[in-house]
Structures are given as structure tokens and as C-alpha cells.
N, C-alpha and C. Protein backbone atom coordinates (compact mmCIF):
# COMPACT_ATOMS: atom_id res chain seq x y z
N UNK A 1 0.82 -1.18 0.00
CA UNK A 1 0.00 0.00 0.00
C UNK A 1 0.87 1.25 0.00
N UNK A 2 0.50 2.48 -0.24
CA UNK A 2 0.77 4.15 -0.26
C UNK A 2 0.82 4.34 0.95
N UNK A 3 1.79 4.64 1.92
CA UNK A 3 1.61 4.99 2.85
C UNK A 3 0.77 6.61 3.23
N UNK A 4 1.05 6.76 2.41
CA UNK A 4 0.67 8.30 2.10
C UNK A 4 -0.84 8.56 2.13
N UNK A 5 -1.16 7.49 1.16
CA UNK A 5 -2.78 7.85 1.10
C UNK A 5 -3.79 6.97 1.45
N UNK A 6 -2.55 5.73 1.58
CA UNK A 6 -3.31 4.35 2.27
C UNK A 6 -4.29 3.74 0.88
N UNK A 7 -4.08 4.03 -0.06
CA UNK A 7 -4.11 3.23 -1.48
C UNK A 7 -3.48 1.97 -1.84
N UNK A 8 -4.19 0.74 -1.97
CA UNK A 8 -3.71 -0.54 -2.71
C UNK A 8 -2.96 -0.28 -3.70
N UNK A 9 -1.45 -0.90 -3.95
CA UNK A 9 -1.11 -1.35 -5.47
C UNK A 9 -2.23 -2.69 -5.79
N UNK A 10 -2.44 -2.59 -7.16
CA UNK A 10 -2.88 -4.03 -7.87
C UNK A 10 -2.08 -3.88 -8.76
N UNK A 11 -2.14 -5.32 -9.43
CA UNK A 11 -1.24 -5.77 -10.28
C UNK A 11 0.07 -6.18 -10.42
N UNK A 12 0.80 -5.94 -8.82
CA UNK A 12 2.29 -6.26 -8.90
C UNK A 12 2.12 -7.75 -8.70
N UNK A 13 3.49 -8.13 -9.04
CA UNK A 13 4.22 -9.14 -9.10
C UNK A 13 4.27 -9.78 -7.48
N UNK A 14 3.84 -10.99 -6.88
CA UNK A 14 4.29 -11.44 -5.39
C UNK A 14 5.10 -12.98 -5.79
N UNK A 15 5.82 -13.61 -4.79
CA UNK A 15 6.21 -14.55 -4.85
C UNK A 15 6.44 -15.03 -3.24
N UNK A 16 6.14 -16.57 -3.28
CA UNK A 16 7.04 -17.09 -2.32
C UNK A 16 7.74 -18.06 -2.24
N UNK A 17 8.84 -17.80 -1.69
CA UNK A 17 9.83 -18.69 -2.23
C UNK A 17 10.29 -19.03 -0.47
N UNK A 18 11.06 -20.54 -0.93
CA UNK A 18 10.97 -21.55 0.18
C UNK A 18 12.71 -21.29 0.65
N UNK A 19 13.36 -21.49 1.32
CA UNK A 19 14.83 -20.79 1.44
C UNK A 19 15.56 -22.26 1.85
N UNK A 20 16.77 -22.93 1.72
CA UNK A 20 17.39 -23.77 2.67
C UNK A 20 18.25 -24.13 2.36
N UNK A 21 19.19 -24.54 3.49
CA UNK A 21 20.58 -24.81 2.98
C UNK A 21 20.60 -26.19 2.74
N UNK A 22 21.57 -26.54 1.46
CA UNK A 22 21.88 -27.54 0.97
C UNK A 22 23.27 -28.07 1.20
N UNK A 23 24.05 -28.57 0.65
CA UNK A 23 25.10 -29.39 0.41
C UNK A 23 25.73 -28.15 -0.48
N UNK A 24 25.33 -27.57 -1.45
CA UNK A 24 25.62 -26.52 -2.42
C UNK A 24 25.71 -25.40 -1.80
N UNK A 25 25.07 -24.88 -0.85
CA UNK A 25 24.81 -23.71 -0.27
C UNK A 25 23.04 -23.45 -0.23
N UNK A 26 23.35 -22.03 -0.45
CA UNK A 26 21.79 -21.56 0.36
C UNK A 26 20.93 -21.72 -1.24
N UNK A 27 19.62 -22.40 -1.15
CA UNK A 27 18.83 -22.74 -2.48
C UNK A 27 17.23 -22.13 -2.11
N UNK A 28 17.40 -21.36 -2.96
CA UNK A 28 15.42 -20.96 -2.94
C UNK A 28 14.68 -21.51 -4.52
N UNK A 29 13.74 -21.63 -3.97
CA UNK A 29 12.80 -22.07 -4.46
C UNK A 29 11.41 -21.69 -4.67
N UNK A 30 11.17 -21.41 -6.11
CA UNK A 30 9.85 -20.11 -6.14
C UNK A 30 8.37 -21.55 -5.88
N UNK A 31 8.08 -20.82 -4.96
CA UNK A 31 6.50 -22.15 -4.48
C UNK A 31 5.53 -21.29 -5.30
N UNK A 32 5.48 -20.12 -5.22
CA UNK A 32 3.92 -19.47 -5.59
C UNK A 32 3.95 -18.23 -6.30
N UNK A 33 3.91 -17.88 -7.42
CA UNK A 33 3.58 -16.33 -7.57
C UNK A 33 2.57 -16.28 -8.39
N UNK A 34 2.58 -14.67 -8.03
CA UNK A 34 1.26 -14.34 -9.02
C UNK A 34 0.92 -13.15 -8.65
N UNK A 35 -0.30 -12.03 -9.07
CA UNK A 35 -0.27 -10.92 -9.56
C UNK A 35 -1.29 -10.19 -8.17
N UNK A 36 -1.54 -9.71 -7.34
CA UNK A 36 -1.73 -9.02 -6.22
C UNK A 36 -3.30 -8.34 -6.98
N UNK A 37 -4.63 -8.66 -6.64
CA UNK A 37 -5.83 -8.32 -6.86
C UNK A 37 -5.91 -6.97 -6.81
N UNK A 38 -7.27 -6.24 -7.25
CA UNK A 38 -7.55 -4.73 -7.35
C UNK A 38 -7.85 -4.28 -5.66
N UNK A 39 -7.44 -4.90 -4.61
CA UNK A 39 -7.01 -4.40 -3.56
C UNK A 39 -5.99 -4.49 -2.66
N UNK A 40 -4.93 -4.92 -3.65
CA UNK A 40 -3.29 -5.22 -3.63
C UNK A 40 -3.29 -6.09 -2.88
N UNK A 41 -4.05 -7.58 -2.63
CA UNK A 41 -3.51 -8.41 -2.14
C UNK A 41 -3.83 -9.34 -2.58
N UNK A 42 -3.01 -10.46 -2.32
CA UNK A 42 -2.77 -12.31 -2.51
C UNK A 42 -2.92 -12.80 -1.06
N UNK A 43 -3.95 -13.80 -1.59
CA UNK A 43 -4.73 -14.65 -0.68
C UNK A 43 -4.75 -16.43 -1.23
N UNK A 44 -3.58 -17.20 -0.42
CA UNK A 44 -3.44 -18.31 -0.56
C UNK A 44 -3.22 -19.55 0.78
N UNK A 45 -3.23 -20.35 0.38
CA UNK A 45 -2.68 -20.81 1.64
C UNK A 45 -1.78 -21.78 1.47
N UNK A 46 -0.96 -22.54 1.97
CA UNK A 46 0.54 -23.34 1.76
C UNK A 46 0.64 -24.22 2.45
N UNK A 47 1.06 -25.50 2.86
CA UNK A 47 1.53 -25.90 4.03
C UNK A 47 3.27 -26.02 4.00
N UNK A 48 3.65 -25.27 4.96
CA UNK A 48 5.01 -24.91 5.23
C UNK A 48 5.74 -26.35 5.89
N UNK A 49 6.70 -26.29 5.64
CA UNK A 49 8.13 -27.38 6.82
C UNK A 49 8.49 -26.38 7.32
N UNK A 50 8.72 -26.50 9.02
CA UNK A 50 9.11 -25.50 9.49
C UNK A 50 10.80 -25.54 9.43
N UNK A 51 11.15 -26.61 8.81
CA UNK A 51 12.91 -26.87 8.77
C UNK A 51 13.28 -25.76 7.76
N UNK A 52 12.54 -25.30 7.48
CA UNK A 52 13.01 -24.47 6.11
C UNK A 52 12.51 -22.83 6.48
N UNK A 53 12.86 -21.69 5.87
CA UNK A 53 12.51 -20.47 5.73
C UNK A 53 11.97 -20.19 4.50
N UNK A 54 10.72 -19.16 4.84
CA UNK A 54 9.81 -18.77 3.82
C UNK A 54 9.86 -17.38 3.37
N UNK A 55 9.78 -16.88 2.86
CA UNK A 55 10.05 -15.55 2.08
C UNK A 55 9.20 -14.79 1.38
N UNK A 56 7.88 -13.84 1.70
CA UNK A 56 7.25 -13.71 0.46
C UNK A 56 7.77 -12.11 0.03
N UNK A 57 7.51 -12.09 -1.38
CA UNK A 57 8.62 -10.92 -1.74
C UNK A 57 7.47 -10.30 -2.73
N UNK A 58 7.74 -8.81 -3.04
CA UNK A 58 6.80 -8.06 -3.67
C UNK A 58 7.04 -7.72 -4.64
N UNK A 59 6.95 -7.59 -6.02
CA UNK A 59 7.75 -6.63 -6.55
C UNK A 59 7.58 -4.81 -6.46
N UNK A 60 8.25 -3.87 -6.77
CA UNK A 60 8.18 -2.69 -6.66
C UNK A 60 7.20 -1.98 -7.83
N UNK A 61 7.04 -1.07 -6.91
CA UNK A 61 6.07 0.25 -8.18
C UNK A 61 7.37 0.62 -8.48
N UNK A 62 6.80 0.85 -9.76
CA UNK A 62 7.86 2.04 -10.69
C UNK A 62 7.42 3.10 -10.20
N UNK A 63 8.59 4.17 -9.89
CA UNK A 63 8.53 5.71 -9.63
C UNK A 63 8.51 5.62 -8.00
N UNK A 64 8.66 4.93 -7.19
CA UNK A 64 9.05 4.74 -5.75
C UNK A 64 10.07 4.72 -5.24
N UNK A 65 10.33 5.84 -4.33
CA UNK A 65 12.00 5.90 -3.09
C UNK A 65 11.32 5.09 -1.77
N UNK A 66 10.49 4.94 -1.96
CA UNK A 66 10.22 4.33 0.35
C UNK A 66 9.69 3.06 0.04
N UNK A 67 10.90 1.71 0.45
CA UNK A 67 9.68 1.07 0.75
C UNK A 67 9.93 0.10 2.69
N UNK A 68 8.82 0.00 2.34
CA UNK A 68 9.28 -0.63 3.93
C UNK A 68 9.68 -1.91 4.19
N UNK A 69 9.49 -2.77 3.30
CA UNK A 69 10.02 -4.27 3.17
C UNK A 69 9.88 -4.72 1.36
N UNK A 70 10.37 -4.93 0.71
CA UNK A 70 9.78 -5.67 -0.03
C UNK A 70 9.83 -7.35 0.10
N UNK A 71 10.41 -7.26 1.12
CA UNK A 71 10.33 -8.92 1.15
C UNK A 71 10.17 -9.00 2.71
N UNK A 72 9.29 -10.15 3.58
CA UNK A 72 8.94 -10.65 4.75
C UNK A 72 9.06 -11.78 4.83
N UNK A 73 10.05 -12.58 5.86
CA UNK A 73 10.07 -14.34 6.50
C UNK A 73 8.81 -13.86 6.46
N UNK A 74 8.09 -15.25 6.65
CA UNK A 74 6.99 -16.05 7.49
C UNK A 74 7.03 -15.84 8.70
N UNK A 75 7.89 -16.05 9.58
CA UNK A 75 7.95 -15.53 10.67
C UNK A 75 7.92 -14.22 11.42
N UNK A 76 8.24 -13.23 10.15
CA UNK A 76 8.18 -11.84 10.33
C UNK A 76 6.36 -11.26 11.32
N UNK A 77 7.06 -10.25 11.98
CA UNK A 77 5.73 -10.05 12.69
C UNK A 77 4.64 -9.72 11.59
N UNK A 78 3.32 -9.87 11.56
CA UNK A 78 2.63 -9.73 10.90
C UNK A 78 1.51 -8.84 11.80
N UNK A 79 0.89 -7.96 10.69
CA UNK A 79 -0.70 -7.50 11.21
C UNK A 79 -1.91 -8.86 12.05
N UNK A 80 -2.08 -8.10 13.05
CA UNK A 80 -3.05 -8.91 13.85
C UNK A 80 -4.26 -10.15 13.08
N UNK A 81 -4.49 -9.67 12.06
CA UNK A 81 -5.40 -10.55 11.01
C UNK A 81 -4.80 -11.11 10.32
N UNK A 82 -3.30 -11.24 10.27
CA UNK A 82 -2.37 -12.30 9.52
C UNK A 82 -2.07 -11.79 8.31
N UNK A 83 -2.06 -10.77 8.08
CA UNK A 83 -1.42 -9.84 6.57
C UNK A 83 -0.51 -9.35 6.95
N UNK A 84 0.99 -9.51 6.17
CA UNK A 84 1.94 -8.81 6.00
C UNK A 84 1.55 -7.90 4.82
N UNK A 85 1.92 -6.50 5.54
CA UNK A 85 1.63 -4.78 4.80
C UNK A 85 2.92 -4.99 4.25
N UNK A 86 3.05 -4.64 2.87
CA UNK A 86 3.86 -3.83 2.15
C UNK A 86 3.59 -2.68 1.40
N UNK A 87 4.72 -1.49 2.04
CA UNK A 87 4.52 -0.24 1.82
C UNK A 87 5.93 0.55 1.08
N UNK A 88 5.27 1.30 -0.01
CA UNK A 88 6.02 2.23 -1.20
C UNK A 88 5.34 3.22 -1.06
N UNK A 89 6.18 4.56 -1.45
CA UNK A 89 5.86 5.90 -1.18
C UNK A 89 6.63 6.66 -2.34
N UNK A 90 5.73 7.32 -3.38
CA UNK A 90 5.99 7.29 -4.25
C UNK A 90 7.06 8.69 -3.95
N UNK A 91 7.58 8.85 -5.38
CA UNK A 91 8.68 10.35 -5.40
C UNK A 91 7.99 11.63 -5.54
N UNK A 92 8.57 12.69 -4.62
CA UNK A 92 8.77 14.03 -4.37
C UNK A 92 9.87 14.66 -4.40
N UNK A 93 10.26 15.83 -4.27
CA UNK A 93 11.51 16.37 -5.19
C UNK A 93 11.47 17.62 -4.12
N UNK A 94 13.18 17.54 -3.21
CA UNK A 94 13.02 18.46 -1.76
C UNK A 94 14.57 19.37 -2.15
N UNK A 95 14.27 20.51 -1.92
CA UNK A 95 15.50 21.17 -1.59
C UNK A 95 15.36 22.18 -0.52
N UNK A 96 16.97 21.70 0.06
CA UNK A 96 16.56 22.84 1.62
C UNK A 96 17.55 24.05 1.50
N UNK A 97 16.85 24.95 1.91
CA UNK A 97 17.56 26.56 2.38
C UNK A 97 17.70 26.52 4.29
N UNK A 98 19.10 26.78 4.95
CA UNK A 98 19.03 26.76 5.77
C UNK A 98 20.30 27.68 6.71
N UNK A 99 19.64 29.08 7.10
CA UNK A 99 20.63 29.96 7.09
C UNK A 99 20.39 30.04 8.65
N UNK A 100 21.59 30.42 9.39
CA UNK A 100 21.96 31.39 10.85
C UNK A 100 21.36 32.65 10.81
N UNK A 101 20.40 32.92 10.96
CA UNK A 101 20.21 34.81 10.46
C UNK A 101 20.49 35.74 12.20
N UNK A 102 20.43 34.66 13.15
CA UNK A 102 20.54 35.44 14.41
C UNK A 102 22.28 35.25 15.01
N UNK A 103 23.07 34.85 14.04
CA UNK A 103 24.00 33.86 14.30
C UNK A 103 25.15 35.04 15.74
N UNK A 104 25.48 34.25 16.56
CA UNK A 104 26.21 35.12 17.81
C UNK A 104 27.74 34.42 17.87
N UNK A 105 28.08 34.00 16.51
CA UNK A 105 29.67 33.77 16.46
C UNK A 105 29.68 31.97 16.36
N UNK A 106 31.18 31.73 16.36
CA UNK A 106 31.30 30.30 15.72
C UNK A 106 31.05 28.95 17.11
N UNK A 107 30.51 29.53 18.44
CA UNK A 107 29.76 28.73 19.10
C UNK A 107 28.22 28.25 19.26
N UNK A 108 28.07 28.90 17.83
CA UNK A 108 26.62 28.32 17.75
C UNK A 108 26.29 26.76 17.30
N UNK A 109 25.34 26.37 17.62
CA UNK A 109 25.32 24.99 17.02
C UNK A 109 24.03 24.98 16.45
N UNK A 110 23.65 23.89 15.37
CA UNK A 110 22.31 23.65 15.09
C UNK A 110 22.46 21.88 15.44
N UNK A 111 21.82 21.13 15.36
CA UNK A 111 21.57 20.28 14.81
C UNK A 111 19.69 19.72 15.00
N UNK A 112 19.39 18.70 13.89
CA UNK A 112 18.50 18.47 13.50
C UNK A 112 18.24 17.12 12.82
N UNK A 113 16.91 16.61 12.88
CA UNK A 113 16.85 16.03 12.66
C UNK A 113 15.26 15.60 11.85
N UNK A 114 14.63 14.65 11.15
CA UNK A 114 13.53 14.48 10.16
C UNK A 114 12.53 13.35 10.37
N UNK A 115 11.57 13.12 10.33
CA UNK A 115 10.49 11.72 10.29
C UNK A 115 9.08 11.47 9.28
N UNK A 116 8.89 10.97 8.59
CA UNK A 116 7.73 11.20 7.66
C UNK A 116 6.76 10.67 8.63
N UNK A 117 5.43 10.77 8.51
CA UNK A 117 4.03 10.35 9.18
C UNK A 117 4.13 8.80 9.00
N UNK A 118 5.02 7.85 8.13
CA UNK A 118 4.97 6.53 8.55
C UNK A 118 6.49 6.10 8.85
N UNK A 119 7.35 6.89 9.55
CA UNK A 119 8.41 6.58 9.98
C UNK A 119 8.56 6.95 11.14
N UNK A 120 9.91 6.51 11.94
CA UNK A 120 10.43 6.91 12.53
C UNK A 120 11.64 8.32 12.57
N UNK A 121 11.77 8.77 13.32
CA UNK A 121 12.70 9.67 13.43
C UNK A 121 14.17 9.58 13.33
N UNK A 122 14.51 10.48 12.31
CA UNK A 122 16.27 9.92 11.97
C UNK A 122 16.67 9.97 13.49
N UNK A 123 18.18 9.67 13.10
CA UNK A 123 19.12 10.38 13.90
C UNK A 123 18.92 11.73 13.73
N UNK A 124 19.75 12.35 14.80
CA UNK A 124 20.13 13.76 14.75
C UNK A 124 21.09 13.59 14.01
N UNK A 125 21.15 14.73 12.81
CA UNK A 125 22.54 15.94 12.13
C UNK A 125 23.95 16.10 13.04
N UNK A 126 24.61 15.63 12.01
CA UNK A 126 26.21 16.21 13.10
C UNK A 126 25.99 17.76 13.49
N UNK A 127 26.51 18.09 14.53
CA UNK A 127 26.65 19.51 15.18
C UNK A 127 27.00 20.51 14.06
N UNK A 128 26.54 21.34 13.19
CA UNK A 128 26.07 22.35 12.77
C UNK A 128 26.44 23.39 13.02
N UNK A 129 28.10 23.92 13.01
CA UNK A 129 28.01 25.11 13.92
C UNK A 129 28.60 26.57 13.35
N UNK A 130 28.71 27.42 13.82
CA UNK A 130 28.53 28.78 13.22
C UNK A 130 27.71 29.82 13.11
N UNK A 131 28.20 30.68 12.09
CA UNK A 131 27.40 31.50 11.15
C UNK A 131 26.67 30.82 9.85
N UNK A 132 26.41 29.33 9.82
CA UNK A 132 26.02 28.24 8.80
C UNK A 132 24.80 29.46 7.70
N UNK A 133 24.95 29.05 6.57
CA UNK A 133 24.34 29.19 5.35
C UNK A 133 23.98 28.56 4.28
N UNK A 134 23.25 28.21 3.92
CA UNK A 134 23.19 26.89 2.50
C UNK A 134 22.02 26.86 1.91
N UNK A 135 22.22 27.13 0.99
CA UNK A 135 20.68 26.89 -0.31
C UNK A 135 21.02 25.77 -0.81
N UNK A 136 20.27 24.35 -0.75
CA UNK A 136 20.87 23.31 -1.89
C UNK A 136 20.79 23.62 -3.61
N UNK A 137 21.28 23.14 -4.15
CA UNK A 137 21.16 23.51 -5.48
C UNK A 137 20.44 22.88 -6.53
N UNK A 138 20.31 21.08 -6.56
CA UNK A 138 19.08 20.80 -6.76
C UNK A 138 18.26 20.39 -6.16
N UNK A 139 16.84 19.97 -6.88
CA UNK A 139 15.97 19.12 -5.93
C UNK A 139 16.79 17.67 -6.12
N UNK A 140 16.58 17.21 -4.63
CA UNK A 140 16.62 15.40 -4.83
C UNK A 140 15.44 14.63 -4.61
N UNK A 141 15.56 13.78 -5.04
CA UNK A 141 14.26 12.85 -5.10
C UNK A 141 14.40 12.41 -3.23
N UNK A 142 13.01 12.09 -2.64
CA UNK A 142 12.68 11.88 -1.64
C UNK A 142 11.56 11.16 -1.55
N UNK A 143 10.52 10.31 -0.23
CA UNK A 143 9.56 9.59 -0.70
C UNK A 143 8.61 11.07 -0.41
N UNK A 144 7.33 11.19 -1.02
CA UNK A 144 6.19 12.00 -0.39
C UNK A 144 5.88 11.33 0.64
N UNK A 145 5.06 12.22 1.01
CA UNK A 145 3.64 12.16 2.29
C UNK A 145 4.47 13.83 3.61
N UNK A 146 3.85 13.64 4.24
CA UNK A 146 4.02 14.36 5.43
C UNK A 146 5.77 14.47 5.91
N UNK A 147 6.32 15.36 6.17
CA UNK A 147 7.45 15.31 6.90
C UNK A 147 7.57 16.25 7.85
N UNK A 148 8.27 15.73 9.03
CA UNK A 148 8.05 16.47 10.15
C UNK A 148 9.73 16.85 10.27
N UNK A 149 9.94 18.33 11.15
CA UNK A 149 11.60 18.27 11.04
C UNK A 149 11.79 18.94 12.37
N UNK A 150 12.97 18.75 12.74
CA UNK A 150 12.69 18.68 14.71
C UNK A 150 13.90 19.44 14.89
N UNK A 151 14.37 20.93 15.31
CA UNK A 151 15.51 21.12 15.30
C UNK A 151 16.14 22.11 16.92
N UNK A 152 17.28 21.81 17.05
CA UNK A 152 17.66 22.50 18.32
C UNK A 152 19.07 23.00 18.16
N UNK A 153 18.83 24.77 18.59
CA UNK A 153 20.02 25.63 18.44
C UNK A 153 20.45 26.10 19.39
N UNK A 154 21.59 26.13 19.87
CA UNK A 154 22.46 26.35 21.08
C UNK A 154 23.31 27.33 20.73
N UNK A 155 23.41 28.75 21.15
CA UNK A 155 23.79 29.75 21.16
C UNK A 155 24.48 29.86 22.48
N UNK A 156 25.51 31.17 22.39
CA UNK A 156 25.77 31.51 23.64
C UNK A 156 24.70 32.49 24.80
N UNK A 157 23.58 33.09 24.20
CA UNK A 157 22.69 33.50 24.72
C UNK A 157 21.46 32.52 25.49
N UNK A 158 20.86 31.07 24.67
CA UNK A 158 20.58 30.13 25.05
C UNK A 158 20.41 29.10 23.95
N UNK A 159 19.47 27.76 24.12
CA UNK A 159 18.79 27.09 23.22
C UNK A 159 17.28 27.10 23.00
N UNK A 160 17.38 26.81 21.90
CA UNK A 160 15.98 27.46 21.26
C UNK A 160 15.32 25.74 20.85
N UNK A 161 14.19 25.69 20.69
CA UNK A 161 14.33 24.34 19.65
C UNK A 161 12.85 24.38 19.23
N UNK A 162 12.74 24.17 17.84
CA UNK A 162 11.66 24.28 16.69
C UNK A 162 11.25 23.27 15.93
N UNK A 163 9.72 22.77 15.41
CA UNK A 163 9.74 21.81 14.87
C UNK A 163 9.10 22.76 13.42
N UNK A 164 8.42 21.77 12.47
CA UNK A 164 7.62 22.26 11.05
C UNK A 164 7.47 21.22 10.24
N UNK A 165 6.97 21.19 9.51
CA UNK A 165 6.14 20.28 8.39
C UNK A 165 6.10 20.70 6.98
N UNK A 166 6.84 19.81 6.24
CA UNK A 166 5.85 20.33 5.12
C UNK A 166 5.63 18.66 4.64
N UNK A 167 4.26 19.11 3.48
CA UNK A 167 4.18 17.94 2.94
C UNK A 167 4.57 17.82 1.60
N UNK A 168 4.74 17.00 0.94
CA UNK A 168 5.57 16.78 -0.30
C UNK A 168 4.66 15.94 -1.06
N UNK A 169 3.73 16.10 -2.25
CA UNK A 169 2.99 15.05 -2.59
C UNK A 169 3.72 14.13 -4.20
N UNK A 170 3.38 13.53 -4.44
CA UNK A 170 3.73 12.86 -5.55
C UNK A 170 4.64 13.92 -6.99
N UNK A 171 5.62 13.45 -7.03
CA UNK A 171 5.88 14.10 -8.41
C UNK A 171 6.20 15.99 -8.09
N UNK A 172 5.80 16.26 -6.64
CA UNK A 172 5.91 17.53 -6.19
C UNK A 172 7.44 18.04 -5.94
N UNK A 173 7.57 19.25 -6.08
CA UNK A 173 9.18 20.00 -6.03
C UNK A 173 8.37 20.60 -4.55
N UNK A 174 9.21 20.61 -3.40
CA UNK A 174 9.30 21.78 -2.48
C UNK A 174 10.61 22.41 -1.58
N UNK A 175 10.47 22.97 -1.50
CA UNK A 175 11.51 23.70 -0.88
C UNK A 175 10.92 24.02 0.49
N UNK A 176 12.47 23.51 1.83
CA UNK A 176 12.67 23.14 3.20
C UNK A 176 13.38 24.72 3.56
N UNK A 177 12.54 25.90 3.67
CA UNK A 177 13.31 26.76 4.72
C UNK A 177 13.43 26.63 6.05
N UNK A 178 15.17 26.90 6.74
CA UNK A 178 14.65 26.73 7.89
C UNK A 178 15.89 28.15 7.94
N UNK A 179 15.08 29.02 9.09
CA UNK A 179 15.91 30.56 9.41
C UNK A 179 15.76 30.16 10.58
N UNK A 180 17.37 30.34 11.25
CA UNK A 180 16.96 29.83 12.71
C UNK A 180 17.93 31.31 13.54
């Protein structure tokens, strides 16, 4: 699914394939594929050996940076009703501007950090410090949906710390000011 808009793919490609080591090494084996219904899912059932590892794998949308698995063990945690979610987030196009405008000399610091509405939160940014200035120059590709950006500046006067949003939709250019 879109994390974004919570939209089914149909029509991709699924497989599952059986995993195990041999005498040769590691051997898979395609048990099942086939094409994901007009509410992006495959509905089968198998009987597994548990001596072995199972694998079901997705194929990708074209025009997608995010995905969250394309492939899940059997064993992988699954949704409470026994569906493993697979999630792609299609491309958006980000460039950031991010200047000192209050800047009080080369003990300032920024750092910062980013999370979309179906992620987690990066790491924090290495320490940031100065009179810092920077317009990027192009856009880069990024996934859409929601992004949240979390930032904290340490001056010799004090620390400040700010969050903001923008959202980025499909195929969209935006530009990330941050004046701190």
C-alpha cells in the first residue's frame, strides 16, 4: 500500500519462495507467484516445513524511493489478522535553504533532525556550527507524504528548539526553509 494515502497497489508481481541450505549452499525455491488483486492483495494458503525459511517478496512500483520491506520471513511479525503490509511511497523532489540569520559567532550549534508520518525519526545531524548558510542547489528525489523536522540551536545567549512540516505530494518539487 501508499503509505501516504493508504491506497492498494494491484497488479504487482508477489512470490514465495521456500529458502534452505543444501550441500551446495543456500537454495530458494519459487513455491507461488502471481499478480496481487484490485485491492493489492494475494490470498493463498501453503503448508510450510518448518525446517526451512519462507520468504514472500513483492515486486516494486515504478517511480518509488520508500519502501518498507519488499520482502517478509513467514515468521516476520505480521498485522493482527495475519497480513503482512507492504509499503512504497511514491517520489517528491526536496531542496533545503538553511541559514543562521541570528547567528552570535562560531559557538553556535544547530543540529536536526527528520520523520515522515509513517516513519520513525532519523538520527540527529552532526553539530552544525557557526554562522552556517546553505541553499541546496538541486531538488533530490525523496519519498512523499508528510514530513516532520525537529531542530535545536544552542547559542551563547541560550537554546531554542523548533519543529515544522511540510508535505511533499507525488511528483511535487518543495523547498525546506529553515531561518533559525
Amino acid at each position: 500500500m501508499n503509505p501516504v494515502t493508504g491506497e492498494h497497489y494491484a497488479g504487482l508481481t508477489y512470490y514465495l519462495v521456500q529458502q534452505k541450505t543444501t550441500s551446495n549452499g543456500e537454495e530458494n525455491t519459487t513455491l507461488k507467484t502471481g499478480t496481487l488483486n484490485s485491492n493489492g492483495e494475494a490470498i493463498f494458503s501453503i503448508k510450510l516445513n518448518r525446517q526451512h525459511a519462507y520468504v514472500i517478496r513483492v515486486e516494486e512500483p515504478e517511480n518509488t524511493c520508500y519502501n518498507k520491506s519488499i520482502q517478509m520471513y513467514l515468521d516476520s511479525p505480521y498485522d493482527e489478522d495475519g497480513k503482512f503490509t507492504f509499503e512504497f511511497a511514491p517520489y517528491g523532489y526536496l531542496k533545503t535553504s538553511i541559514t543562521n540569520v541570528n547567528c552570535e559567532g562560531a559557538s553556535d550549534v544547530l543540529k536536526i533532525r527528520d520523520r515522515y508520518s509513517y516513519t520513525d525519526w532519523s538520527g540527529w545531524s552532526v553539530d552544525i556550527p557557526g554562522c552556517y548558510s546553505n541553499t541546496g542547489g538541486d531538488y533530490s528525489p525523496v519519498p512523499s507524504g508528510t514530513r516532520y523536522f525537529h531542530w535545536i540551536v544552542t547559542r551563547p545567549s541560550g537554546t531554542i528548539e523548533g519543529y515544522d512540516t511540510l508535505i511533499i505530494g507525488k511528483d511535487e518539487y518543495k523547498t525546506f526553509t529553515l531561518n533559525y
